[in-house]
C-alpha atoms as a PDB file:
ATOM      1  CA  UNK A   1      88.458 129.948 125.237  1.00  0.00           C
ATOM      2  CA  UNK A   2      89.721 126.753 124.077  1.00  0.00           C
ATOM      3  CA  UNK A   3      89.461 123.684 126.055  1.00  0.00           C
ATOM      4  CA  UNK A   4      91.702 120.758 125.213  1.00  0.00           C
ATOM      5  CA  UNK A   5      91.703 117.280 127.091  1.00  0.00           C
ATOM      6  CA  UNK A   6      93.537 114.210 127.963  1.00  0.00           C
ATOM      7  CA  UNK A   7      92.039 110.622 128.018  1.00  0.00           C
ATOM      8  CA  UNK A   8      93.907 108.599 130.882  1.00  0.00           C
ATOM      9  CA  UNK A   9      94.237 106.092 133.444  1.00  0.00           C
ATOM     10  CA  UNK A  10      92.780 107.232 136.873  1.00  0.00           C
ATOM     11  CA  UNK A  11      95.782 105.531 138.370  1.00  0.00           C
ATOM     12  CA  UNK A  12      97.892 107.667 136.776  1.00  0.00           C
ATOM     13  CA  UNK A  13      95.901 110.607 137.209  1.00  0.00           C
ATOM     14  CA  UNK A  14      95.795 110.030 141.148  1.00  0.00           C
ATOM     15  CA  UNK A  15     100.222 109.643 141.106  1.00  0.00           C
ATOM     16  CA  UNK A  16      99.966 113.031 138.887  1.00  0.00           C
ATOM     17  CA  UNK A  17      97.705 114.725 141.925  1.00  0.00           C
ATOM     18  CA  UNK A  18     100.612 113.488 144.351  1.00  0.00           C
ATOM     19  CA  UNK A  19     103.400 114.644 142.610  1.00  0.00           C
ATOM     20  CA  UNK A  20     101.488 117.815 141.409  1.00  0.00           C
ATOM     21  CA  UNK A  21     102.510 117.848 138.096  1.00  0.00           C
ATOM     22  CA  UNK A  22     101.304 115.003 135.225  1.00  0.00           C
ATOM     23  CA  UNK A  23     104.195 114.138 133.194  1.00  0.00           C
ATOM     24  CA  UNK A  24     102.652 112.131 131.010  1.00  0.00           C
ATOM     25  CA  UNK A  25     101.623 108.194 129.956  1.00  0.00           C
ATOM     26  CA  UNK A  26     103.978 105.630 128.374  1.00  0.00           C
ATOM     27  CA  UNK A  27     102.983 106.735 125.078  1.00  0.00           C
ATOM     28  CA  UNK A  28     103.775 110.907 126.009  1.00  0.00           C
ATOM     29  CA  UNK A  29     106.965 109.954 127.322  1.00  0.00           C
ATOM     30  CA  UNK A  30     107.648 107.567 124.526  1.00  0.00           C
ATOM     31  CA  UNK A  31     106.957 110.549 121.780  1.00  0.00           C
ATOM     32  CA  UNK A  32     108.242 113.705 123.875  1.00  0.00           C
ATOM     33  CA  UNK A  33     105.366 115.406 124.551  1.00  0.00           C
ATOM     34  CA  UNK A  34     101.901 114.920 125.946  1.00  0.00           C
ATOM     35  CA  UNK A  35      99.238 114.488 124.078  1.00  0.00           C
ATOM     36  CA  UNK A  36      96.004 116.104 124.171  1.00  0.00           C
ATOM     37  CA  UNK A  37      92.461 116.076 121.866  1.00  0.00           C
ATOM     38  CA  UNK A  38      89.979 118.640 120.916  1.00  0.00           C
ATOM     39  CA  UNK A  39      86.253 118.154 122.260  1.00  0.00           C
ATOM     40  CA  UNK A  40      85.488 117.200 118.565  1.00  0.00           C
ATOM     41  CA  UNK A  41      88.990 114.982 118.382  1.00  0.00           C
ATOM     42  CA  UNK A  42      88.633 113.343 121.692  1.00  0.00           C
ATOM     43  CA  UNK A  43      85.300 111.039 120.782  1.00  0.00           C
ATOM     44  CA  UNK A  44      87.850 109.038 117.988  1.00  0.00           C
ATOM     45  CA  UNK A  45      90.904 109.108 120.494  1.00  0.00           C
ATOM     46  CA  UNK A  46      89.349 106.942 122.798  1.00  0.00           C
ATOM     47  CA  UNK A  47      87.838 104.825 120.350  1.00  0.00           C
ATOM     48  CA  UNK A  48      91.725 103.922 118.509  1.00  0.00           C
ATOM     49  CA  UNK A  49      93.863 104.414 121.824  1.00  0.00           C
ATOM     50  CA  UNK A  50      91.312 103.167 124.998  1.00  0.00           C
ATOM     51  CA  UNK A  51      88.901 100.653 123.466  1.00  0.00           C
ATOM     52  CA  UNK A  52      88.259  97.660 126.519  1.00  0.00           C
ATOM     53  CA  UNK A  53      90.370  99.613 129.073  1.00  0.00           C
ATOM     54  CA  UNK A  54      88.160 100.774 132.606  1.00  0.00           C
ATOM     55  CA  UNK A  55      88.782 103.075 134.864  1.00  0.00           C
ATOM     56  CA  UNK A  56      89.787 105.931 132.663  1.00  0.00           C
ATOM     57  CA  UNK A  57      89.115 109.418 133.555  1.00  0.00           C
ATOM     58  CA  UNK A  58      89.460 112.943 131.237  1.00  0.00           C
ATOM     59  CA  UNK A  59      91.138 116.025 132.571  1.00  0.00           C
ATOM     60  CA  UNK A  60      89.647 119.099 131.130  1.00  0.00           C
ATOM     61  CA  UNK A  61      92.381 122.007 130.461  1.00  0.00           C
ATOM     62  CA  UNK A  62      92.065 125.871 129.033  1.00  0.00           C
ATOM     63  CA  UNK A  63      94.296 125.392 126.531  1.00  0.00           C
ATOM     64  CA  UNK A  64      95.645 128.907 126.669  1.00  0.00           C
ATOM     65  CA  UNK A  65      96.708 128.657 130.278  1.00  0.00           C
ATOM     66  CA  UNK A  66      99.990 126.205 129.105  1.00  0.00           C
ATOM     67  CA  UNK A  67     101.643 129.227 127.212  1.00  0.00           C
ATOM     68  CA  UNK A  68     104.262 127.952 124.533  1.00  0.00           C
ATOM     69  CA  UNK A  69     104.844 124.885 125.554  1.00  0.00           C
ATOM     70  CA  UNK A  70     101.380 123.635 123.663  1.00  0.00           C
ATOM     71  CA  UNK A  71     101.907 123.643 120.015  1.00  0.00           C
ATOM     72  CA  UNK A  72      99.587 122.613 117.432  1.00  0.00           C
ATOM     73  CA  UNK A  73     100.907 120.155 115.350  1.00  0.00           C
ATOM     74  CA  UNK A  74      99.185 117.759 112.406  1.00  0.00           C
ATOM     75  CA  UNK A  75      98.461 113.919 113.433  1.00  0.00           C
ATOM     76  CA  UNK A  76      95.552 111.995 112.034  1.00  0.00           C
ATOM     77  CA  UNK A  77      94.858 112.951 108.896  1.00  0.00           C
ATOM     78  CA  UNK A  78      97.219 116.301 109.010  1.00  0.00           C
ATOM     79  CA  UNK A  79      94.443 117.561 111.378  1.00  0.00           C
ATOM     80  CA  UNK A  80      95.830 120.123 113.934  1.00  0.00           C
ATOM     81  CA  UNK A  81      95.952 118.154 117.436  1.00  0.00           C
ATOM     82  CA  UNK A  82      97.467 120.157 120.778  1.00  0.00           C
ATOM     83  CA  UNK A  83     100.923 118.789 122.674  1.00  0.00           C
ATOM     84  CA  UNK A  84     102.686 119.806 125.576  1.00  0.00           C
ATOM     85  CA  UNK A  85     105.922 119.832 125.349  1.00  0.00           C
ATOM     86  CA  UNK A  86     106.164 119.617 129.130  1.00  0.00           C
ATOM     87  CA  UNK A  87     104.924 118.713 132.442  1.00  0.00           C
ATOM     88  CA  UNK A  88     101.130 119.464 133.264  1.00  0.00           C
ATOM     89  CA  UNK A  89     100.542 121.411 136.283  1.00  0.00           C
ATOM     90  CA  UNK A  90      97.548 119.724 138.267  1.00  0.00           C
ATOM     91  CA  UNK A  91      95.836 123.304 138.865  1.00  0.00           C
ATOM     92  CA  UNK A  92      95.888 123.562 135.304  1.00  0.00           C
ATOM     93  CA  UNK A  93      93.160 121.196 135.228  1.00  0.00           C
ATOM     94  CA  UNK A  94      89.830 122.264 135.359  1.00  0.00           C
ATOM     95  CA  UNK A  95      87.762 119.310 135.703  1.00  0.00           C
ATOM     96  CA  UNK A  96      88.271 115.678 135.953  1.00  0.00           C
ATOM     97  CA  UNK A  97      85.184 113.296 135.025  1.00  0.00           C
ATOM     98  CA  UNK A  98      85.380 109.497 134.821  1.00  0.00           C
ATOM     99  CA  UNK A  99      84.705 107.991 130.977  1.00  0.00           C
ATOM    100  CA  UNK A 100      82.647 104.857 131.459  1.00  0.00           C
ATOM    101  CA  UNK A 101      82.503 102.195 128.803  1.00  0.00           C
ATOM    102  CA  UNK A 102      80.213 102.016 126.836  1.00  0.00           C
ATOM    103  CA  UNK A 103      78.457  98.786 125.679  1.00  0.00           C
ATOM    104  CA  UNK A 104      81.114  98.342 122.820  1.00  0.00           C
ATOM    105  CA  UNK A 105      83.938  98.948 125.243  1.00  0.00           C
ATOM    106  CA  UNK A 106      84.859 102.239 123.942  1.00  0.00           C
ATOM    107  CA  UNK A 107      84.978 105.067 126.349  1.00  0.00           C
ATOM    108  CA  UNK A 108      81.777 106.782 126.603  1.00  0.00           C
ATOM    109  CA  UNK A 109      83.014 110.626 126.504  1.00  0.00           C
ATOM    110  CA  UNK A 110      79.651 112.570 126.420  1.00  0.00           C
ATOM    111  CA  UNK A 111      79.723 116.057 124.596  1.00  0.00           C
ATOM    112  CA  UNK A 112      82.893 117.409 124.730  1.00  0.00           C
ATOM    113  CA  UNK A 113      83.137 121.237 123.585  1.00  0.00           C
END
């Protein structure tokens, strides 16, 4: 198993749990797909992308359960990151924990497999 996760506002996590689906933030819409870390990746995305912003949760997701539409691709530093080139169900998600900051306003993530 694979798990893969996305870094987000809770706001927008609590219109995604309305509507059922997540269809991404400004930046996923922006780009065409949503984007998504690796436990290892995720520590580094939050650090560049969510610095000083509060309230942020992380949705945990088997990334084998989104089929075809999830394709590896090469980002930072040609490393392989996962995007879904279309909507994310909400019972694809397997958890949802909240990512305090920490004292230098980066997202405090934990361990992240």
């Amino acid at each position: 198993m694979s798990r893969i996760y996305k870094i987000l506002p809770r706001t927008e996590w609590t219109a995604a749990q309305a509507d059922g689906v997540f269809t991404g933030s400004a930046v996923d819409l922006a780009d065409g797909y949503i984007h998504f870390s690796t436990g290892p990746q995720a520590a580094e995305t939050a650090r560049r992308h969510f610095a000083g912003q509060a309230d942020l949760v992380v949705l945990e997701i088997e990334a084998s359960d989104l089929g075809e539409a999830l394709v590896w691709e090469p980002s930072r530093g040609g490393e392989l990151f996962p995007h879904l080139y279309g909507h994310l169900p909400v019972a694809a998600v397997l958890a949802v924990t909240q990512a305090p900051l920490g004292d230098d306003g980066v997202p405090n993530l934990g361990e992240l497999a």
